[in-house]
Protein backbone atom coordinates (compact mmCIF):
# COMPACT_ATOMS: atom_id res chain seq x y z
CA UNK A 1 16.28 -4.44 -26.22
CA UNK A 2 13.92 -2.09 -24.55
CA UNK A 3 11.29 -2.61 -27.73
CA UNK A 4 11.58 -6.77 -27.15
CA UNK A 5 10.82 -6.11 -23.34
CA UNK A 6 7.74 -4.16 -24.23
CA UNK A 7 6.82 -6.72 -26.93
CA UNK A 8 7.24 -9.81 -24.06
CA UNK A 9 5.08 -7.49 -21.59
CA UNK A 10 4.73 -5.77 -18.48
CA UNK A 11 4.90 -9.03 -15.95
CA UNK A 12 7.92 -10.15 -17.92
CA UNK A 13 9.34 -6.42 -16.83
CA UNK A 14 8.79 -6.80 -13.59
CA UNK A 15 9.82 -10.18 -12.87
CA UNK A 16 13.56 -9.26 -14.87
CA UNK A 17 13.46 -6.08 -12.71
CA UNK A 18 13.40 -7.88 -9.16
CA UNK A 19 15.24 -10.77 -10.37
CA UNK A 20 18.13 -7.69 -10.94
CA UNK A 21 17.26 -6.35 -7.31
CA UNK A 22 18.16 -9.80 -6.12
CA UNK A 23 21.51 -10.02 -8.37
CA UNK A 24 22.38 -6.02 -8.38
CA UNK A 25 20.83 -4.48 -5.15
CA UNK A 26 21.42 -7.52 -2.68
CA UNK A 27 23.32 -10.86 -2.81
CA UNK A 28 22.25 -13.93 -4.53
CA UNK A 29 19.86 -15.76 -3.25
CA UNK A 30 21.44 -19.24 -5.19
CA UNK A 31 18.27 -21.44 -5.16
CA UNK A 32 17.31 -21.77 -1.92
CA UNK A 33 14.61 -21.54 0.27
CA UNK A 34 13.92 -18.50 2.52
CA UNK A 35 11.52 -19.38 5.54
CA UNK A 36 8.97 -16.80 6.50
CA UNK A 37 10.17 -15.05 9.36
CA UNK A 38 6.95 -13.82 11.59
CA UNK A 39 9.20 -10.96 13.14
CA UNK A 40 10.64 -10.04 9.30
CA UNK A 41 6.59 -9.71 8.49
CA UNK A 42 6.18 -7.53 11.38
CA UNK A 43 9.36 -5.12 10.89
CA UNK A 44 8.64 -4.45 7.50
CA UNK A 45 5.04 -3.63 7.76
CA UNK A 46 5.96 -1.11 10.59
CA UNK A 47 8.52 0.37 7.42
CA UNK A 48 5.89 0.25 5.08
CA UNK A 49 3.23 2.10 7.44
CA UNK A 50 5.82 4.99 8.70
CA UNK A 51 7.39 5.53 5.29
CA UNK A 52 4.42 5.72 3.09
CA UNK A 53 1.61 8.20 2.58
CA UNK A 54 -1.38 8.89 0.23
CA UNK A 55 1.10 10.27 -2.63
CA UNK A 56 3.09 7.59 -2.59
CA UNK A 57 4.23 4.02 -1.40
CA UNK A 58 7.88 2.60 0.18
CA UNK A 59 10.66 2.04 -1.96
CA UNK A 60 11.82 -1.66 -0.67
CA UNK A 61 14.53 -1.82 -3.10
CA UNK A 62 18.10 -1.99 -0.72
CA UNK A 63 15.15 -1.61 2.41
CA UNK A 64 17.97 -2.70 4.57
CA UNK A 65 20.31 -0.21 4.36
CA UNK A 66 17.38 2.81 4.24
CA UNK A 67 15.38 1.71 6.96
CA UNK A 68 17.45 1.19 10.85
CA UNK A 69 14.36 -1.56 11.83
CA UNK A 70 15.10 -3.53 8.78
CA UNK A 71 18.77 -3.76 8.99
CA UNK A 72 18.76 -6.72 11.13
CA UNK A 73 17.51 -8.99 7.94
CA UNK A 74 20.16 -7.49 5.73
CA UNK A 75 21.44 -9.24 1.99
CA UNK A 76 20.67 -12.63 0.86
CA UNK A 77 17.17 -11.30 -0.87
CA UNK A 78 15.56 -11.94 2.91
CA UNK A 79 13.57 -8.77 2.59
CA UNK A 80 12.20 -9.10 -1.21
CA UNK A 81 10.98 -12.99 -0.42
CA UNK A 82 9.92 -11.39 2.53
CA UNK A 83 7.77 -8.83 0.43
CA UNK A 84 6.63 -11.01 -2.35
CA UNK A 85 5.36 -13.30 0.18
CA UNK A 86 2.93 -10.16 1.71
CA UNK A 87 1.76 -9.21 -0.97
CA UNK A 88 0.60 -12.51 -2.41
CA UNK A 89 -1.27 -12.79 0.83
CA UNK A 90 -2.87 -9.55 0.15
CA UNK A 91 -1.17 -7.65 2.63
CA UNK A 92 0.80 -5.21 0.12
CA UNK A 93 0.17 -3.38 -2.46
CA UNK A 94 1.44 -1.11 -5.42
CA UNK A 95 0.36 2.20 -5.35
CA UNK A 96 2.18 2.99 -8.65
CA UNK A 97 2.58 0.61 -11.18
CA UNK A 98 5.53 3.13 -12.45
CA UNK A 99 8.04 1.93 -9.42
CA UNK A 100 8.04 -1.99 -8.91
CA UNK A 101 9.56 -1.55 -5.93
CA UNK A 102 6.96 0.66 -4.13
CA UNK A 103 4.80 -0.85 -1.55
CA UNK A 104 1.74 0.27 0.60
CA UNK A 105 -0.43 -1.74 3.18
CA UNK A 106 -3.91 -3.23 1.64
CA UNK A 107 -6.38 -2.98 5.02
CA UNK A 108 -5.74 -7.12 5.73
CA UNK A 109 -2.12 -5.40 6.38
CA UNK A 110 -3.27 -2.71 8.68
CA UNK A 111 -5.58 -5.13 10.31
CA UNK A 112 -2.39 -7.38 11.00
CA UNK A 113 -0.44 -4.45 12.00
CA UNK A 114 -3.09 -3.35 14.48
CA UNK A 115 -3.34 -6.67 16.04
CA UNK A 116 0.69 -6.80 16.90
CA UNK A 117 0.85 -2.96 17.64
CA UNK A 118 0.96 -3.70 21.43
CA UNK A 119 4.52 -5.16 22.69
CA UNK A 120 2.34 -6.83 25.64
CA UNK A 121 0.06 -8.67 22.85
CA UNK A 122 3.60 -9.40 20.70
CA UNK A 123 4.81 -11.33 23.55
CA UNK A 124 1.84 -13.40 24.37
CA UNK A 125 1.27 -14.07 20.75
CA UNK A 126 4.94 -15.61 20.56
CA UNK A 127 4.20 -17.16 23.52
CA UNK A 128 1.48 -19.19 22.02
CA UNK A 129 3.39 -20.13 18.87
CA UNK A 130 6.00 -20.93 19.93
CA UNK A 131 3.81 -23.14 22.42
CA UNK A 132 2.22 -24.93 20.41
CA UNK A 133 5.70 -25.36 17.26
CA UNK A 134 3.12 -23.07 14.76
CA UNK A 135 4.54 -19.92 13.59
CA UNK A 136 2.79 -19.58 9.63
CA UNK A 137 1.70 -16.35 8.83
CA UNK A 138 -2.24 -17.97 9.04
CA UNK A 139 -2.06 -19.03 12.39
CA UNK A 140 0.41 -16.15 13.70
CA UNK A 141 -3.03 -13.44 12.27
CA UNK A 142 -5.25 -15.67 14.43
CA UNK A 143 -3.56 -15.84 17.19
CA UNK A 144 -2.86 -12.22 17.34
CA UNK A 145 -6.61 -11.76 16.65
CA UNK A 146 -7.90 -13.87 19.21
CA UNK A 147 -5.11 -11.99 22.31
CA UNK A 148 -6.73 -8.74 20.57
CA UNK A 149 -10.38 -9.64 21.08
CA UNK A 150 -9.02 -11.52 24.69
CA UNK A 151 -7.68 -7.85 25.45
CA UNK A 152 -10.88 -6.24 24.56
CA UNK A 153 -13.12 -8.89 26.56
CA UNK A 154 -10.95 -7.98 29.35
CA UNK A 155 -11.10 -4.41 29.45
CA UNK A 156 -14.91 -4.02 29.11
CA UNK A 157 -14.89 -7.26 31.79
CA UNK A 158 -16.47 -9.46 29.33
CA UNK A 159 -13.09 -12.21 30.24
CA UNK A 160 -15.30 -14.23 32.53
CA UNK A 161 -18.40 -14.04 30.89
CA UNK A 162 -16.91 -15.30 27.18
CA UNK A 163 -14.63 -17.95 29.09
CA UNK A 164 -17.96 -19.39 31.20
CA UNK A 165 -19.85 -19.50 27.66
CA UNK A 166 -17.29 -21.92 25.85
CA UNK A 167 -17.18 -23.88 29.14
């Protein structure tokens, strides 16, 4: 068995491993669809940051019961979609292709991270989502982006001076 695996390739590994984490490690996710959850993003991207390191990357696999922050978004596969979905957008990567379930930040996720790292930006950033009925990942990085450089106007007392230039 292990010889036909090797023969069908390294992706084909991988995608049979994490369809097993789904099956074995949490409950089924029974075709259907998980929406992005903004917060979910968030949470595990603060796990990521504090339990990884320059040797080597976070193990995701059962995430929920290892990490307290993530507990919330326990079973149903929630956190795997969850980290499948960040690292197609480039915010995750593998540091070693040995463990398929071992995760780092790529600098678009640090960037992200440093944008939400401030509860007082968090809230106004839901604020305006929520606002305005937009909560993708897309808009939620510009909008935390835009409070950031808002915050940084405002402390160096640029605020009035940008606002009077776009009026």
């Amino acid at each position: 068995m292990l010889e036909a695996l090797f023969i069908l390739g390294i992706d084909f590994c991988i995608a049979l491993y994490i369809r097993i984490w789904y099956v074995v490690g949490v409950n089924v996710l029974e075709d259907r669809e998980v929406k992005i959850d903004s917060e979910c993003v968030r949470d595990i991207l603060f796990a990521i940051e504090e339990n990884s390191n320059i040797e080597h990357g976070c193990h995701m696999m059962g995430a929920y019961r290892k990490y307290p922050e993530l507990e919330k978004y326990g079973g149903e596969g929630f956190i795997p979609c969850h980290v499948r979905y960040m690292e197609m957008k480039g915010m995750l990567f593998k540091p070693n292709k040995e463990f398929a379930d071992s995760y780092d930040l790529t600098p678009a996720g640090h960037e992200f991270l440093a944008n939400l790292r401030e509860k007082s930006n968090r809230k106004k950033i839901q604020g305006i989502s929520s606002s305005i009925g937009i909560a993708s990942l897309k808009v939620v990085s510009a909008i935390a982006e835009g409070v950031a450089i808002a915050a940084v106007n405002q402390k160096l007392g640029l605020a009035h001076y940008v606002l009077s230039i776009h009026s």
